[in-house]
C-alpha atoms as a PDB file:
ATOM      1  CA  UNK A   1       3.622  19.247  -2.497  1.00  0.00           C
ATOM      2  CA  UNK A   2       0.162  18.326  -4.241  1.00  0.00           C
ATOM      3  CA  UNK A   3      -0.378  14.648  -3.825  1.00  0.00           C
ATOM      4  CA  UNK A   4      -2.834  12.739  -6.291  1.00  0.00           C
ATOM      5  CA  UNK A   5      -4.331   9.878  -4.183  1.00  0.00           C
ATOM      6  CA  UNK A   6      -5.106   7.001  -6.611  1.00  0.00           C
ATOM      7  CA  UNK A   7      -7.385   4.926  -4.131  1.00  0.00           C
ATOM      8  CA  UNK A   8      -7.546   1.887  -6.208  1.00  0.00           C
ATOM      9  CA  UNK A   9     -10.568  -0.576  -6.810  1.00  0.00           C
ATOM     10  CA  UNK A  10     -10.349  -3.164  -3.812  1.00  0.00           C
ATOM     11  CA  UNK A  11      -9.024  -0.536  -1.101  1.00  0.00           C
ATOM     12  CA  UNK A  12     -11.783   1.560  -2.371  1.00  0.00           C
ATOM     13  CA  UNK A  13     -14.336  -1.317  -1.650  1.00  0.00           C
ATOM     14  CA  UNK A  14     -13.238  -2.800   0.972  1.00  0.00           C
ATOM     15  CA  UNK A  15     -11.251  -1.022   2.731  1.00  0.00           C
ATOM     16  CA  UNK A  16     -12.337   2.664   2.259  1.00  0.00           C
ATOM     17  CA  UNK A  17     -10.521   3.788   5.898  1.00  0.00           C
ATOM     18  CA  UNK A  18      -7.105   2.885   4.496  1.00  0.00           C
ATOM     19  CA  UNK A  19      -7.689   5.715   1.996  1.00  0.00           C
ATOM     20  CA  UNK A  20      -8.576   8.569   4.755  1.00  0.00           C
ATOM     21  CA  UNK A  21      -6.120   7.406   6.413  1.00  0.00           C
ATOM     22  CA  UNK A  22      -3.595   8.592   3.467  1.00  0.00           C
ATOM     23  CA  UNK A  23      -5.172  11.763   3.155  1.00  0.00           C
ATOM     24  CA  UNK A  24      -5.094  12.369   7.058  1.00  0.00           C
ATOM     25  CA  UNK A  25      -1.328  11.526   7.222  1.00  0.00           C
ATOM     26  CA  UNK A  26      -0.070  13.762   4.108  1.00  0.00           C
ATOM     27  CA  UNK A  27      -2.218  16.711   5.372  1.00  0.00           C
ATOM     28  CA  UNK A  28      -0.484  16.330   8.689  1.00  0.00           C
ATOM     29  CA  UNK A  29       3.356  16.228   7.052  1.00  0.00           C
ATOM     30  CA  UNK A  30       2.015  19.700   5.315  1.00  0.00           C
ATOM     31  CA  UNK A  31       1.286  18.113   1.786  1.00  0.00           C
ATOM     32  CA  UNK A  32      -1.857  19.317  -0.155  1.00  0.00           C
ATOM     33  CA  UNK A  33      -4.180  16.030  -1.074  1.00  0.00           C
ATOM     34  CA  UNK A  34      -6.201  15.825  -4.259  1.00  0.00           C
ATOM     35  CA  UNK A  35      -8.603  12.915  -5.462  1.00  0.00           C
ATOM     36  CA  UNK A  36      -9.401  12.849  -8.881  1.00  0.00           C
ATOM     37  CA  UNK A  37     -12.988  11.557  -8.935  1.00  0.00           C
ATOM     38  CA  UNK A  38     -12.961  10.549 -12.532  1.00  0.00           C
ATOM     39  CA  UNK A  39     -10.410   7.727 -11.279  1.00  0.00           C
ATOM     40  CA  UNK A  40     -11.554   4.087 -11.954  1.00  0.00           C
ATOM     41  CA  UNK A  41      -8.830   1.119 -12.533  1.00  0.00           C
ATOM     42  CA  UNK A  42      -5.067   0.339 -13.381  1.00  0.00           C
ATOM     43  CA  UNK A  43      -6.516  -2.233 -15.321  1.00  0.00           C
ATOM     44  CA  UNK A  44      -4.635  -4.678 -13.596  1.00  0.00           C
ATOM     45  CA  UNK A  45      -7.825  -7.670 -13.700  1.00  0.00           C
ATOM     46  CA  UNK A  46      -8.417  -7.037 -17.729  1.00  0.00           C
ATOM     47  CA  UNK A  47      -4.001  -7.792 -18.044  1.00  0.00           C
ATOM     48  CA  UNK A  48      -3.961 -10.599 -15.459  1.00  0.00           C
ATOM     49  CA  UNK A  49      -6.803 -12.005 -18.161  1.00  0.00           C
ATOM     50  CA  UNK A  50      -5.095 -11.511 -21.217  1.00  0.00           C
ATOM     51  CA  UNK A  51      -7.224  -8.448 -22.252  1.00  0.00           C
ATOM     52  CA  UNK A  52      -4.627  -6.554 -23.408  1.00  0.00           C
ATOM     53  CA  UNK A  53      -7.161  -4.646 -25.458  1.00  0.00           C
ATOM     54  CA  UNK A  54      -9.316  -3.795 -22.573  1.00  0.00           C
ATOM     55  CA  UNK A  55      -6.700  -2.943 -19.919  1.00  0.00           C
ATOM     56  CA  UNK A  56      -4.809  -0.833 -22.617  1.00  0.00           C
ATOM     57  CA  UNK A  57      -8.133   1.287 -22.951  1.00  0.00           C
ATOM     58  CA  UNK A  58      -8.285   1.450 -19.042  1.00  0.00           C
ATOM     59  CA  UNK A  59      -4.509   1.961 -18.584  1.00  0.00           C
ATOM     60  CA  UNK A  60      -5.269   5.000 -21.006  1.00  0.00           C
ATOM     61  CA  UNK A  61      -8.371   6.107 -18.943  1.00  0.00           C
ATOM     62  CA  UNK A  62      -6.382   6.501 -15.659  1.00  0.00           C
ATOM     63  CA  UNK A  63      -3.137   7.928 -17.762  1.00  0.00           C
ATOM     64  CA  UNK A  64      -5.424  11.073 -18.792  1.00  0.00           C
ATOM     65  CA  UNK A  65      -7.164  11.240 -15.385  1.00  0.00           C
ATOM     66  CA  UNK A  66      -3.688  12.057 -13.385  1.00  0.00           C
ATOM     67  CA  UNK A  67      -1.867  13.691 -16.400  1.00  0.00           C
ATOM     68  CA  UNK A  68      -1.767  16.853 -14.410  1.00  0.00           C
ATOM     69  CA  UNK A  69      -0.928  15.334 -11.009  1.00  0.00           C
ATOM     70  CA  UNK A  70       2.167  16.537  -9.580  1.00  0.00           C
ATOM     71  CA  UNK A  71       2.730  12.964  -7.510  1.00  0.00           C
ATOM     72  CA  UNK A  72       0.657   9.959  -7.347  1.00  0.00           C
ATOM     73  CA  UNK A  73       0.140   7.808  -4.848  1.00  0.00           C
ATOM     74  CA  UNK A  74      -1.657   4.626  -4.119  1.00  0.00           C
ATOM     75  CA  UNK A  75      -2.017   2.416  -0.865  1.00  0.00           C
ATOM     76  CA  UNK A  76      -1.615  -0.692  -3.474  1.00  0.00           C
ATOM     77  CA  UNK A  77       1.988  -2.218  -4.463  1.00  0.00           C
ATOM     78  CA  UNK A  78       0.135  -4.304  -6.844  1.00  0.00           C
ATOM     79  CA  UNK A  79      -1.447  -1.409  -8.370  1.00  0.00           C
ATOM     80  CA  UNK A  80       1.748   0.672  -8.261  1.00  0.00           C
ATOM     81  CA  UNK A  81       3.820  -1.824  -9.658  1.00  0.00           C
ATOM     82  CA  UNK A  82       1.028  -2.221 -12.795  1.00  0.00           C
ATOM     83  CA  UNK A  83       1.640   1.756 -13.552  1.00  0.00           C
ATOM     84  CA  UNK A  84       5.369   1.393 -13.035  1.00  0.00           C
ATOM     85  CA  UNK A  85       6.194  -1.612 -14.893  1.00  0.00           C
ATOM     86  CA  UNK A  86       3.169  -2.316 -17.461  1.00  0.00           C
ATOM     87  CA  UNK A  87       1.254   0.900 -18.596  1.00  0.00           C
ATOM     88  CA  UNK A  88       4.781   1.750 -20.148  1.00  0.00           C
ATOM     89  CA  UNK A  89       4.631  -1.736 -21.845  1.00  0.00           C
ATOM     90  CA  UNK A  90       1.267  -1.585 -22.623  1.00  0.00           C
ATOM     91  CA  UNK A  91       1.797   1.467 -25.152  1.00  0.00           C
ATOM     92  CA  UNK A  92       5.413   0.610 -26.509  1.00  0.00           C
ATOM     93  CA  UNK A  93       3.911   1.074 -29.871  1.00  0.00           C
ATOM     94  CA  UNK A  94       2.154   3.592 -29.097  1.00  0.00           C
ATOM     95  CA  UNK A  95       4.136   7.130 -29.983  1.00  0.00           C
ATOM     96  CA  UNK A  96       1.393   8.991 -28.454  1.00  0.00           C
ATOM     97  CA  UNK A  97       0.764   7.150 -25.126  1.00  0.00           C
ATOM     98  CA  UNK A  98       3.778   5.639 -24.775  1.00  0.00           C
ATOM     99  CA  UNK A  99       6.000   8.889 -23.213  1.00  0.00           C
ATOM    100  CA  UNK A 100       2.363   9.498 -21.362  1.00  0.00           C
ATOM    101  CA  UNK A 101       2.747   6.329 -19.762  1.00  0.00           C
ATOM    102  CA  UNK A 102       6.201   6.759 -19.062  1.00  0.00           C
ATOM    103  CA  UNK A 103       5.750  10.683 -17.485  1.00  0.00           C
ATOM    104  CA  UNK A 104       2.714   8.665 -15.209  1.00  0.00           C
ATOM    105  CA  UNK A 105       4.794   5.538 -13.918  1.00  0.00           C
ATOM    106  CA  UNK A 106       7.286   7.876 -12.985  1.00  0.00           C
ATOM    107  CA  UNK A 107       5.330   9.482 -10.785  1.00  0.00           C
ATOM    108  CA  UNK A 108       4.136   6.920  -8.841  1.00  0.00           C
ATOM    109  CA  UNK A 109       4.557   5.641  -5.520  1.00  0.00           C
ATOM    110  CA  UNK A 110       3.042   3.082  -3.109  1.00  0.00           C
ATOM    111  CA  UNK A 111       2.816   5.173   0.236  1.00  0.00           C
ATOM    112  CA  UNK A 112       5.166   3.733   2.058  1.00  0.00           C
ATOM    113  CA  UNK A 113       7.622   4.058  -0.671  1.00  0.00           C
ATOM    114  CA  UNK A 114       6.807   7.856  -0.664  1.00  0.00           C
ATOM    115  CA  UNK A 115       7.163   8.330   2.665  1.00  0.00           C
ATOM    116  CA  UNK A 116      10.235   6.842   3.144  1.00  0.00           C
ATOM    117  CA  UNK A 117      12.357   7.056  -0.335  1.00  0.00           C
ATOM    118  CA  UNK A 118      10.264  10.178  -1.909  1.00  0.00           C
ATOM    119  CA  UNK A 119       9.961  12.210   1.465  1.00  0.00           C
ATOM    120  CA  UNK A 120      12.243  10.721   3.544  1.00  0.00           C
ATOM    121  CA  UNK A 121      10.220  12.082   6.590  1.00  0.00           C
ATOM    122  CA  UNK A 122      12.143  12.420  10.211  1.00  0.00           C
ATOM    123  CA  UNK A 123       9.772  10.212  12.043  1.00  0.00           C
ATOM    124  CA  UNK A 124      11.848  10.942  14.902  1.00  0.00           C
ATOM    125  CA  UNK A 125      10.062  14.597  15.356  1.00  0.00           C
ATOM    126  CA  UNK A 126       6.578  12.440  15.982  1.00  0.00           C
ATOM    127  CA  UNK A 127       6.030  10.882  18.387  1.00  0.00           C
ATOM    128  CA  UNK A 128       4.710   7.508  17.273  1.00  0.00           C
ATOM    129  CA  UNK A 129       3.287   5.108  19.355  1.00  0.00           C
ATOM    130  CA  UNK A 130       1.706   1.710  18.850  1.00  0.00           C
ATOM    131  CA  UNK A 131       1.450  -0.300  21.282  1.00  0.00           C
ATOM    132  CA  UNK A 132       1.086  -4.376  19.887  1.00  0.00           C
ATOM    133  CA  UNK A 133       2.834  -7.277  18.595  1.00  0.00           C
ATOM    134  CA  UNK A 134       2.368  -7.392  15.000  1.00  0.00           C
ATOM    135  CA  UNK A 135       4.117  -9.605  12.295  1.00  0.00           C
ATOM    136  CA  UNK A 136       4.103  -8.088   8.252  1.00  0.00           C
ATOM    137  CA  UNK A 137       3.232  -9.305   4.951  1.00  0.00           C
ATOM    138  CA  UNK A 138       5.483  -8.901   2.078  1.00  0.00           C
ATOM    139  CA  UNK A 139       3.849  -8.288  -0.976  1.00  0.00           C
ATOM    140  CA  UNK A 140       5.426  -9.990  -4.273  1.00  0.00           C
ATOM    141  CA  UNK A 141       4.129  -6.475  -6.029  1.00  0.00           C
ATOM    142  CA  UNK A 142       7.050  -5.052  -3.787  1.00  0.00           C
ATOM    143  CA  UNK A 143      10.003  -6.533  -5.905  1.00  0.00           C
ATOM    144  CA  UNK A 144       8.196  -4.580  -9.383  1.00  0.00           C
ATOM    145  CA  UNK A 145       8.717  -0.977  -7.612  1.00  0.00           C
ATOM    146  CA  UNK A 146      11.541  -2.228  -6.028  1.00  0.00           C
ATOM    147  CA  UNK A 147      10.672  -2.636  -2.336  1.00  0.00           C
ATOM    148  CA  UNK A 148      11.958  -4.960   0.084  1.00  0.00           C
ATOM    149  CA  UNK A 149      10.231  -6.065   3.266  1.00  0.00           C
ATOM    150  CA  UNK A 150      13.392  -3.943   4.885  1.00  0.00           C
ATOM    151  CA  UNK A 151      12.017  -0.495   3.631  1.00  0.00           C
ATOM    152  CA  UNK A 152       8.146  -1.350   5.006  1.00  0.00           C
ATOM    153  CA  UNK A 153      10.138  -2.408   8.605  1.00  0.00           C
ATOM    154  CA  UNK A 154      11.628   0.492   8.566  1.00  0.00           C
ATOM    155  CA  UNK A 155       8.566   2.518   9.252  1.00  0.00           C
ATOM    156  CA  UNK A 156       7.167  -0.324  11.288  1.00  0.00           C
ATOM    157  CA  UNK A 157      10.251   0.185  13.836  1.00  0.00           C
ATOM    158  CA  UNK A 158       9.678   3.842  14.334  1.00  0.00           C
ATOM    159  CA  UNK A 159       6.729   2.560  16.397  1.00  0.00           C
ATOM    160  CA  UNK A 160       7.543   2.999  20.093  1.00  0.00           C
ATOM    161  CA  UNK A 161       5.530   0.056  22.208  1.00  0.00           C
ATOM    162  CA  UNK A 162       5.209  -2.061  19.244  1.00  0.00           C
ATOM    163  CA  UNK A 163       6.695  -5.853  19.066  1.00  0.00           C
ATOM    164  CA  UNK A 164       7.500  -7.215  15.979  1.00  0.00           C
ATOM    165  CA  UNK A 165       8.197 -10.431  15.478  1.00  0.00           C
ATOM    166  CA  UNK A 166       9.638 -11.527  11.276  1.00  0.00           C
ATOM    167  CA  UNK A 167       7.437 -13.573   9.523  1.00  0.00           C
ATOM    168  CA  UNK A 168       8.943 -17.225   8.547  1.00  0.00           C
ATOM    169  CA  UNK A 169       9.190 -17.138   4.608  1.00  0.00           C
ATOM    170  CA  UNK A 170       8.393 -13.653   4.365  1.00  0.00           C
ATOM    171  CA  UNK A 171       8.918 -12.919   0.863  1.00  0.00           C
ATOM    172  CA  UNK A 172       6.767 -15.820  -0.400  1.00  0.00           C
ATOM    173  CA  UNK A 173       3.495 -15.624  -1.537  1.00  0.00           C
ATOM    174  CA  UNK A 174       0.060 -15.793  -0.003  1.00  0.00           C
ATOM    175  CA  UNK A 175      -1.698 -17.537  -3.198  1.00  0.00           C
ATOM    176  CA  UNK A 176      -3.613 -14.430  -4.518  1.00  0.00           C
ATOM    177  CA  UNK A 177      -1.841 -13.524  -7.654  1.00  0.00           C
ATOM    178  CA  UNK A 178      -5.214 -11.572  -8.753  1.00  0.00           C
ATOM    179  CA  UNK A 179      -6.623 -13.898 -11.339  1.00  0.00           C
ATOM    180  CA  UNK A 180      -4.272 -16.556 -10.558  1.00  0.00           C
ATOM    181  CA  UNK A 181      -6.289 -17.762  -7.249  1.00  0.00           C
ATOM    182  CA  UNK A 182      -9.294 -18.681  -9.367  1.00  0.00           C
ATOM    183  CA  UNK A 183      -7.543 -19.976 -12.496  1.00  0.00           C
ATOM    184  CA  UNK A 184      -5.473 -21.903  -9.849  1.00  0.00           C
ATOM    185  CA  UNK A 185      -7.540 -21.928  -6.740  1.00  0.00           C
ATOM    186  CA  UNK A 186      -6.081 -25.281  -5.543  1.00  0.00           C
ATOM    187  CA  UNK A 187      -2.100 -23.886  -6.158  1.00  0.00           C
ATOM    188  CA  UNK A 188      -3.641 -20.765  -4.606  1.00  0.00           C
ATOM    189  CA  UNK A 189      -5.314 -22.195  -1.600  1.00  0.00           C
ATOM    190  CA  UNK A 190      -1.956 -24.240  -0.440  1.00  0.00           C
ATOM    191  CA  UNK A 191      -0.002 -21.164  -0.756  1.00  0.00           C
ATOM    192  CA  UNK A 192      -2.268 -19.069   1.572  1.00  0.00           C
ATOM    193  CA  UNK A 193      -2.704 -22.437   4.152  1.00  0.00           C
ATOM    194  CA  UNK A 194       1.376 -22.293   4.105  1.00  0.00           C
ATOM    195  CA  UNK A 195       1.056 -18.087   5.034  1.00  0.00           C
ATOM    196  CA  UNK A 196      -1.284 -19.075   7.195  1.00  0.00           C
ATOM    197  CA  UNK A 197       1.022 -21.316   8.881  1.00  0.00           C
ATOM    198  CA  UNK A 198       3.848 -18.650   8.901  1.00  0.00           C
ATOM    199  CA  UNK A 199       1.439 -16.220  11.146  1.00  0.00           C
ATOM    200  CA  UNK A 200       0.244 -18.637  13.036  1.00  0.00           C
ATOM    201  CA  UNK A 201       3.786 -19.750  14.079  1.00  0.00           C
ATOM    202  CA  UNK A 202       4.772 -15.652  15.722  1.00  0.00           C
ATOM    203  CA  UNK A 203       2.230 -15.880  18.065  1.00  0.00           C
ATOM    204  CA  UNK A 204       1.764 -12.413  16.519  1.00  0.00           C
ATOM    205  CA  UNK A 205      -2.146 -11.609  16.809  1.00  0.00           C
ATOM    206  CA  UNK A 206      -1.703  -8.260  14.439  1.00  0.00           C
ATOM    207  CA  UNK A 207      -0.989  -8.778  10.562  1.00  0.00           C
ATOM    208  CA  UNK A 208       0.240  -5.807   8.983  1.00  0.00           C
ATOM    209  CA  UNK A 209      -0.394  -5.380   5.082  1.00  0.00           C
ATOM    210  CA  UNK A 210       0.328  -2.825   2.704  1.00  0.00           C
ATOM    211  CA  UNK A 211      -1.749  -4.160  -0.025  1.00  0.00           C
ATOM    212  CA  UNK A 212      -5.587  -4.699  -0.261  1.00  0.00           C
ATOM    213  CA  UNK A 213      -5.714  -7.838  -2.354  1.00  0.00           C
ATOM    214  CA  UNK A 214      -3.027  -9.545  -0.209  1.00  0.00           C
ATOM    215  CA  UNK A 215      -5.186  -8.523   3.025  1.00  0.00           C
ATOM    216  CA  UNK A 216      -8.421  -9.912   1.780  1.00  0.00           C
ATOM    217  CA  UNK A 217      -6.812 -13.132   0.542  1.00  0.00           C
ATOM    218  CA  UNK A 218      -4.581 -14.079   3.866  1.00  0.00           C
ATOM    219  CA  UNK A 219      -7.918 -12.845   5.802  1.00  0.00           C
ATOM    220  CA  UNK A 220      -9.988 -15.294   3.713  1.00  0.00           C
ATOM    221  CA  UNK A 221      -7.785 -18.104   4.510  1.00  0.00           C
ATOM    222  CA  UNK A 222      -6.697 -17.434   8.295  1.00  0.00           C
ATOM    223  CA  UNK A 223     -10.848 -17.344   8.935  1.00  0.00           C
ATOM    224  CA  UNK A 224     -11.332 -20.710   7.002  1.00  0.00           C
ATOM    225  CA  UNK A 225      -8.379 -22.165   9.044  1.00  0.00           C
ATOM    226  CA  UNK A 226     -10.295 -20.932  12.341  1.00  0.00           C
ATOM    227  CA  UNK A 227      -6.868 -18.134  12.994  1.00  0.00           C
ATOM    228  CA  UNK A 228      -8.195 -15.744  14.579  1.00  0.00           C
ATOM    229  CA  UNK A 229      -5.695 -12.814  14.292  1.00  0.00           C
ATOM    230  CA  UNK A 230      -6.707  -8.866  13.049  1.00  0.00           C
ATOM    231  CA  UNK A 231      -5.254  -7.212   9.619  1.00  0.00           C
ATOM    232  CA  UNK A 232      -3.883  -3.601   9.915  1.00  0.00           C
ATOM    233  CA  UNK A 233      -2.736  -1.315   6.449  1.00  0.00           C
ATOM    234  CA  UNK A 234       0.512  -0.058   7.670  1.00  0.00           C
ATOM    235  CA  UNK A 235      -0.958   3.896   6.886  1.00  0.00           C
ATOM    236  CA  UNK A 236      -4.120   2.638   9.650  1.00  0.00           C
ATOM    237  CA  UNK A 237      -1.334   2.392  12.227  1.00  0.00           C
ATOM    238  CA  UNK A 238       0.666   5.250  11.483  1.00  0.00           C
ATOM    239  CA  UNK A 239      -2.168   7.594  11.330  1.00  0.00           C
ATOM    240  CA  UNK A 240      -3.538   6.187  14.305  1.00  0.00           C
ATOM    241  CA  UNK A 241       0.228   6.594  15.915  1.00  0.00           C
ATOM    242  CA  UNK A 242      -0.181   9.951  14.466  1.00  0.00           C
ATOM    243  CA  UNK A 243      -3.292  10.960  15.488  1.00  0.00           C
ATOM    244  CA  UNK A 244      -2.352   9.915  19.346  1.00  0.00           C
ATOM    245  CA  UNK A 245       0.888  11.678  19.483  1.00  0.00           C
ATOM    246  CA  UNK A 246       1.724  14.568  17.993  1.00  0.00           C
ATOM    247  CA  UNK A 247       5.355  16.114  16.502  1.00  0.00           C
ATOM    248  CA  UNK A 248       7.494  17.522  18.672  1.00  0.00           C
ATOM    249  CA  UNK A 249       7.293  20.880  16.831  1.00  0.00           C
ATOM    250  CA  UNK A 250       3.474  20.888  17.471  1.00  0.00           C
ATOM    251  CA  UNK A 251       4.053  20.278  21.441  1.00  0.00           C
ATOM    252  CA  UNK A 252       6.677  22.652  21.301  1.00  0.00           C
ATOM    253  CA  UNK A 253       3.990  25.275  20.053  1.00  0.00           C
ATOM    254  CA  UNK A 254       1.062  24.008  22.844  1.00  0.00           C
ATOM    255  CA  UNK A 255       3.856  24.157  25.293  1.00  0.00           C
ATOM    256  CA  UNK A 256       4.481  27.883  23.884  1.00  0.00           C
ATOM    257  CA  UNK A 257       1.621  29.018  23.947  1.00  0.00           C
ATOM    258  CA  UNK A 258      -0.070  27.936  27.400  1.00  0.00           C
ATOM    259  CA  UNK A 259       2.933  29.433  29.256  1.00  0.00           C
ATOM    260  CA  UNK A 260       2.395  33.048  27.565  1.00  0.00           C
END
């Protein structure tokens, strides 16, 4: 399959690894990786604003940039869940863009998502080890592509050596909301002191994400309340668990071919 990897603006500036770490992991299920370098924004900051305007101009930017994509797909459920749910909204009046916008958002998938509804890989021919006890972060995003916190612990299971231990309160927020922590930084910063509290309460000292705005929030706040635990993207540990094993097809060959 040819894969369009929309990087998105925060995981492209902060957290650039998460990225390879897609490409690395699709070229190793067999899947051919493309990055459109023309790619920019969702627009997501401009409609969290109230520019409809200006995020209806950017929404149409990135809707040309991956008309001829096959798939799409993004490390960000916020991101994903602005494609799925609002680029279609954006241009309901538009005859033109509209059925663009429509052919894009369905198209689309966080990674996770495509691994596990889209592919549907058999992690059980890898062999995927990570050894740590980790807790996970729910993004609200999620719910708009309609992801639970099951489907992202379903892929955090496969990981042999790994304790997890449920967050308390997992599907409430951590306070970002995009615009909403500055418009609302007090609401916002007693939400993230309350995740805060939730992490600190597993014990766990790994905090896997699967969104870059989520991550640099809950980061912010667990350094301010002096928590000193370390933030993994769910596709760092995979293609890490990846990277150290290797699938039992590909042993099967080494195997093969040193006994020739």
């Amino acid at each position: 399959m040819r894969v369009s990897l929309f990087v998105t603006c925060l995981t492209d500036t902060f957290y650039p690894d998460v990225a390879e770490c897609v490409v690395r992991i699709l070229r190793r299920l067999g899947h051919q990786v493309e990055f459109p370098k023309e790619q920019t924004c969702c627009g997501q900051p401009a409609l969290n604003s109230g520019f409809f305007d200006e995020a209806r101009a950017i929404a149409g930017r990135m809707i040309r940039v991956f008309r001829d994509a096959e798939v799409v797909v993004t490390p960000s459920g916020s991101c994903c869940s602005i494609v799925r749910e609002y680029h279609p909204h954006l241009f309901k009046d538009d005859p033109v863009m509209y059925p663009q916008a429509v052919a894009l958002a369905n198209k689309t998938f966080e990674t996770v998502e495509f691994l596990q509804k889209k592919l549907k890989v058999d992690w059980s021919k890898w062999k995927l080890s990570y050894p740590a006890v980790a807790t996970y972060h729910y993004s609200c995003h999620n719910r708009g592509i309609e992801m639970t916190p099951e489907d992202v612990e379903g892929l955090i299971r496969q990981f042999h050596g790994l304790e997890y231990r449920r967050l308390d309160k997992i599907d409430q927020c951590c306070g970002f909301g995009g615009t909403f922590s500055v418009k609302q930084s007090v609401l916002s910063g007693a939400i993230g002191r309350e995740k805060v509290k939730c992490i600190q309460a597993t014990g766990a000292p790994l905090v896997i994400c699967n969104d870059g705005g989520c991550t640099m929030n809950i980061q912010g706040a667990c350094r301010r309340a002096g928590v000193n635990v370390e933030f993994k993207h769910i596709m760092q540990i995979l293609d890490h668990a990846m990277a150290t094993g290797r699938s039992r097809e590909a042993a099967g060959r080494v195997v093969a071919e040193t006994t020739r």
